[in-house]
N, C-alpha and C. Protein backbone atom coordinates (compact mmCIF):
# COMPACT_ATOMS: atom_id res chain seq x y z
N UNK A 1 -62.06 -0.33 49.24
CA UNK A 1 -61.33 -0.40 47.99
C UNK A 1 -59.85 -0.28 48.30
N UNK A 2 -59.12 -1.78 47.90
CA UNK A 2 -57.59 -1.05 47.86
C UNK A 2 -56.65 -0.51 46.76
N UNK A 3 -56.18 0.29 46.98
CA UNK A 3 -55.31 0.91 45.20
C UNK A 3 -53.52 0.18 45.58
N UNK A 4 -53.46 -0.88 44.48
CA UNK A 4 -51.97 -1.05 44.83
C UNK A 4 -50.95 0.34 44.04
N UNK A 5 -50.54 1.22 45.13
CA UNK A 5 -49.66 2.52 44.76
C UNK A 5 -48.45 1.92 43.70
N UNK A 6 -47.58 1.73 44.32
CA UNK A 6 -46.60 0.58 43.77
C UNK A 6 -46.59 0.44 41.88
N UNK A 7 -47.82 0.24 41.95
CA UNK A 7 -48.01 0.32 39.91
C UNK A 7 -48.95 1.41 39.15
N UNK A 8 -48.68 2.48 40.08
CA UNK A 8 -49.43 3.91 39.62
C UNK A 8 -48.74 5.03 39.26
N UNK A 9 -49.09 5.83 38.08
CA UNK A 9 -48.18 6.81 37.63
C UNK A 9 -49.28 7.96 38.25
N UNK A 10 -48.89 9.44 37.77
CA UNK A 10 -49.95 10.05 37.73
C UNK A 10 -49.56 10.89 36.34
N UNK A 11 -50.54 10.91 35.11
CA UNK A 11 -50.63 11.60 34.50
C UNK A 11 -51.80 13.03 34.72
N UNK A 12 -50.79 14.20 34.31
CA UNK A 12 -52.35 15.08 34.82
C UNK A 12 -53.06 14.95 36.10
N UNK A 13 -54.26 13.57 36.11
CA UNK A 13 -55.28 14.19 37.16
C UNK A 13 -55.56 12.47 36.82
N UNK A 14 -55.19 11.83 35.86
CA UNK A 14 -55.54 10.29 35.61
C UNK A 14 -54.66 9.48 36.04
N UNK A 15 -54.86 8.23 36.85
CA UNK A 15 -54.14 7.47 36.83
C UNK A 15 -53.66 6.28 36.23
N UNK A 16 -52.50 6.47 35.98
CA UNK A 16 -52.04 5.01 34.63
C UNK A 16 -51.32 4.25 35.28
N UNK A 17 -51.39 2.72 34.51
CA UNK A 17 -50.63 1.58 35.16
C UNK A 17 -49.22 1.82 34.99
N UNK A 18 -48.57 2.04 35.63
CA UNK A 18 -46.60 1.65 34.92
C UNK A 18 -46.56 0.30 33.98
N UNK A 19 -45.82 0.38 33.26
CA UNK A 19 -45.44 -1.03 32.83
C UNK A 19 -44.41 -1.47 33.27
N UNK A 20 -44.56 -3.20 33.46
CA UNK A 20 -44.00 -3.39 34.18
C UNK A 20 -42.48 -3.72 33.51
N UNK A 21 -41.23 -3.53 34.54
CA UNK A 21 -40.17 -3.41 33.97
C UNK A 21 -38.94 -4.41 33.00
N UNK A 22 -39.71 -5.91 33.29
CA UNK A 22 -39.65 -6.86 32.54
C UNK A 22 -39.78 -6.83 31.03
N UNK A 23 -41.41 -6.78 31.27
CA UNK A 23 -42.30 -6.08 29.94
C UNK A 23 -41.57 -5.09 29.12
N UNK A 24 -41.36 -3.66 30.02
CA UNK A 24 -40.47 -2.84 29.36
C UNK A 24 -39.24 -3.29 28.55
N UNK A 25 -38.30 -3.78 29.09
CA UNK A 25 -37.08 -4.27 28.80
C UNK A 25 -37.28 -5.12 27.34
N UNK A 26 -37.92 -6.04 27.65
CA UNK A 26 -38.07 -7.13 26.53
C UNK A 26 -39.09 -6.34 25.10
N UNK A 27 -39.61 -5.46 25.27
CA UNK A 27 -40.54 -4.32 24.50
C UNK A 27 -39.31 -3.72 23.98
N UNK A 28 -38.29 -3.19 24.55
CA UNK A 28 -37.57 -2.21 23.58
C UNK A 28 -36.65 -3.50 23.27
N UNK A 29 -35.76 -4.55 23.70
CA UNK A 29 -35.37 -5.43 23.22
C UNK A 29 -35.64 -6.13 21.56
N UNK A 30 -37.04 -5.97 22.14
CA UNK A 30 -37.54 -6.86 20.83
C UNK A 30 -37.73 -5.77 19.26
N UNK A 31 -38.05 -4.40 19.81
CA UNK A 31 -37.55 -3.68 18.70
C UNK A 31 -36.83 -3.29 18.14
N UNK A 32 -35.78 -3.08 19.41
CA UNK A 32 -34.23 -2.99 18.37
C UNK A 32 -33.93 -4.01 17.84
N UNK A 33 -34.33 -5.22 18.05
CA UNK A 33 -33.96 -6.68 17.25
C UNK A 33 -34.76 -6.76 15.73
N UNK A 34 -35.69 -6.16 16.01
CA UNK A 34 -36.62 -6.21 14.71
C UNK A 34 -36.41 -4.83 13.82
N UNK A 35 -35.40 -3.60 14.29
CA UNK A 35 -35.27 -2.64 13.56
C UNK A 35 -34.93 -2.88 12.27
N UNK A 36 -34.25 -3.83 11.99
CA UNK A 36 -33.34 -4.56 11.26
C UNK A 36 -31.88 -3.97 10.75
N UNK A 37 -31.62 -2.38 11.08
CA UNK A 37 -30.69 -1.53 10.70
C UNK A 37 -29.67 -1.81 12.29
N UNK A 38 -29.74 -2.66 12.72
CA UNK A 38 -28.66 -2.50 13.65
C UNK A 38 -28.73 -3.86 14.42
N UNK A 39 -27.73 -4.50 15.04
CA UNK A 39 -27.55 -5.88 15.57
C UNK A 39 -27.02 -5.10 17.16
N UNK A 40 -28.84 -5.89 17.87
CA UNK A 40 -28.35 -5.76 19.41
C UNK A 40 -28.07 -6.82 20.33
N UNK A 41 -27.22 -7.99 19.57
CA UNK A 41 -26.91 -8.53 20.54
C UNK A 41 -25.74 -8.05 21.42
N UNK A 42 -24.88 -7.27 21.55
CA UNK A 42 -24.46 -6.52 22.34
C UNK A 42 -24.60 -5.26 23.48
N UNK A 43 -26.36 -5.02 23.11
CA UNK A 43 -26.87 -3.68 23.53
C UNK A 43 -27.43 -4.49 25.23
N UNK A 44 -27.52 -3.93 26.18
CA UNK A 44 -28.26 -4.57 27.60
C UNK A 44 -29.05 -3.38 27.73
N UNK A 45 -30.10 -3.45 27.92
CA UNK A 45 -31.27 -2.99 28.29
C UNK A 45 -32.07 -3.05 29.35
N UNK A 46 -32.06 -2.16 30.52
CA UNK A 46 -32.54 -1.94 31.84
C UNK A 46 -33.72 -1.16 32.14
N UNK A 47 -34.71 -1.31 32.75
CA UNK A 47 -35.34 -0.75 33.08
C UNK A 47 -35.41 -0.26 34.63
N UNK A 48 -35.98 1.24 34.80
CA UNK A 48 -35.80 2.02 36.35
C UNK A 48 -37.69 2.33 35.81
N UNK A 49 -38.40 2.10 36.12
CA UNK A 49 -40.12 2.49 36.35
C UNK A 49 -39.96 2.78 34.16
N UNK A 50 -40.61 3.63 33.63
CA UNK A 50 -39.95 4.08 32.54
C UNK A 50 -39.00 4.93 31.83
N UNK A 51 -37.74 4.87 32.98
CA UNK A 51 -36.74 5.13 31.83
C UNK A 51 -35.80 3.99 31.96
N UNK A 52 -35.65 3.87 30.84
CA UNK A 52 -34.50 3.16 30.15
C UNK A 52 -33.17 3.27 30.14
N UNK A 53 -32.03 2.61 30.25
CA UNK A 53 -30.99 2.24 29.77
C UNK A 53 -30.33 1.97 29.02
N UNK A 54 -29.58 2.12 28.21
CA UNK A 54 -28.83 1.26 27.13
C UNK A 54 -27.89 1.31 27.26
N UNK A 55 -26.15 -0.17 27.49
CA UNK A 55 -25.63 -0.01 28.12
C UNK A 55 -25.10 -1.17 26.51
N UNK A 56 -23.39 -1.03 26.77
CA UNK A 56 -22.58 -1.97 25.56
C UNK A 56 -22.48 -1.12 24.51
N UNK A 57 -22.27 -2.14 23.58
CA UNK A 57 -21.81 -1.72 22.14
C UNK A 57 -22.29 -2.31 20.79
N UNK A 58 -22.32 -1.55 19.56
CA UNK A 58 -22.97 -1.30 18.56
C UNK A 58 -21.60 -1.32 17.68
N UNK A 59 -21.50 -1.55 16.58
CA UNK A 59 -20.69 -2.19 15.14
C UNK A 59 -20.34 -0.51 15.19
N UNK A 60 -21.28 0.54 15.03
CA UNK A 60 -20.78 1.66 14.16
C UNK A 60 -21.42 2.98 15.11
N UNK A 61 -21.17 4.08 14.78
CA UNK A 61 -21.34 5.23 15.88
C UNK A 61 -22.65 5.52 15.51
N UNK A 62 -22.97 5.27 14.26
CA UNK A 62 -24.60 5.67 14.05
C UNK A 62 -25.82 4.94 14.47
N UNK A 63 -25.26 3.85 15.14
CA UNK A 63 -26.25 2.98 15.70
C UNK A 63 -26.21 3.47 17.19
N UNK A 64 -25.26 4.24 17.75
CA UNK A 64 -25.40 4.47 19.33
C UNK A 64 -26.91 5.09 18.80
N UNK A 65 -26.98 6.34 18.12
CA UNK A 65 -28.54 6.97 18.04
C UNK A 65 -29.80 6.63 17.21
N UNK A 66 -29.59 5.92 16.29
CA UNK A 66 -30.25 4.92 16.17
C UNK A 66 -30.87 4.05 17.20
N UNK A 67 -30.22 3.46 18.18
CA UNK A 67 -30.79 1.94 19.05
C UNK A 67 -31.45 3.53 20.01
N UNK A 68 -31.29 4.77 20.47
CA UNK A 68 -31.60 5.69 21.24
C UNK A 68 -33.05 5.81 20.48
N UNK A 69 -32.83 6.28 19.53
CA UNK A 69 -34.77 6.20 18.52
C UNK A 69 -35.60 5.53 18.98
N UNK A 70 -35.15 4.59 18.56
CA UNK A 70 -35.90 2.89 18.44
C UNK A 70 -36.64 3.22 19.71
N UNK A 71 -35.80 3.01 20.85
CA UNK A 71 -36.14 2.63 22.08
C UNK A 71 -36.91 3.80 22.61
N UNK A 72 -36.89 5.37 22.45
CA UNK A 72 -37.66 6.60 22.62
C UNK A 72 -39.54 6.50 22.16
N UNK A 73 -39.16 5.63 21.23
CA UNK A 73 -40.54 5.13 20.55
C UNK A 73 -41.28 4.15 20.58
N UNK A 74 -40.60 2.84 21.80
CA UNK A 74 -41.19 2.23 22.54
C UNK A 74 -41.76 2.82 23.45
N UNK A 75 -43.14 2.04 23.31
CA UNK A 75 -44.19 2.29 23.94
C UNK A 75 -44.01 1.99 25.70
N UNK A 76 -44.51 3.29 26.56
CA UNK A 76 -43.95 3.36 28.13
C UNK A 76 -43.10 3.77 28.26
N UNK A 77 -41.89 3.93 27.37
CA UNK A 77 -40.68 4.61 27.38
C UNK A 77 -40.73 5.79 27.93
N UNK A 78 -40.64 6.29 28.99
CA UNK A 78 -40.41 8.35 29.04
C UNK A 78 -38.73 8.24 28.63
N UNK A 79 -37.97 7.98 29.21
CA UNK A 79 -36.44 8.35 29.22
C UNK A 79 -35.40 7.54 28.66
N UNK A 80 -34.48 7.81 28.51
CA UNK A 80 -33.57 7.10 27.54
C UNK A 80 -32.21 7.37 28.30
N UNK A 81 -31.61 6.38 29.13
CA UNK A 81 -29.99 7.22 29.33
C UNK A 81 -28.97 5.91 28.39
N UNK A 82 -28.21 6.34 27.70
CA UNK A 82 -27.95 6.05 26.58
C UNK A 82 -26.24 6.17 26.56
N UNK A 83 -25.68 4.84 27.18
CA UNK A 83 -24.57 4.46 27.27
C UNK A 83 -23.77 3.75 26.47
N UNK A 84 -24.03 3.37 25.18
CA UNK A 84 -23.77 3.01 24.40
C UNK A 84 -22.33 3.05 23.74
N UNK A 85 -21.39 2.46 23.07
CA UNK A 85 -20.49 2.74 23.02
C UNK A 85 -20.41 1.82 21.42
N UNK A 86 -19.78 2.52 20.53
CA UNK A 86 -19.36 1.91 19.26
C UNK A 86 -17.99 0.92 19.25
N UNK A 87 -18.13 0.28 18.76
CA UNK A 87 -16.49 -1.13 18.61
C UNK A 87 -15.79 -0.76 17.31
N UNK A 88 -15.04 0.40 18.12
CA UNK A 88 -13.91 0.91 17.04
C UNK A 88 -12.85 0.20 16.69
């Protein structure tokens, strides 16, 4: 039997697939696009295994934590580093 390591987390004592970081990216992408309370075509979105990135800028300061939500509650998400910057 071979186990590819490479796409294994360990939860506990179980092992889970990572998602993959494409997947990830375009997953929180597509929800902040569909939040409808905030416009990310300025936001870039990276993935490191599951944590996240968010990197650019947002219309107003309440969307830096806002697009931070969104993306906390995508699914695979553990982490959030959250670079965001408002266009004052």
């Amino acid at each position: 039997m071979s186990v590819d390591r490479k796409h294994l987390s360990v939860a506990g004592r179980v092992a889970t697939r990572c998602p993959d970081q494409g997947d990830l990216e375009s997953a929180v992408y597509s929800a902040l696009a569909h939040a409808g309370d905030l416009d990310p075509s300025y936001i870039f979105v990276t993935a490191r295994g599951r944590d996240i990135t968010l990197a650019g800028w947002v219309h107003l300061k309440a969307e830096v934590s806002r697009a931070e939500e969104i993306t906390l509650r995508t699914n695979g998400v553990r982490k959030v580093h959250n670079e965001l910057s408002p266009d004052l």
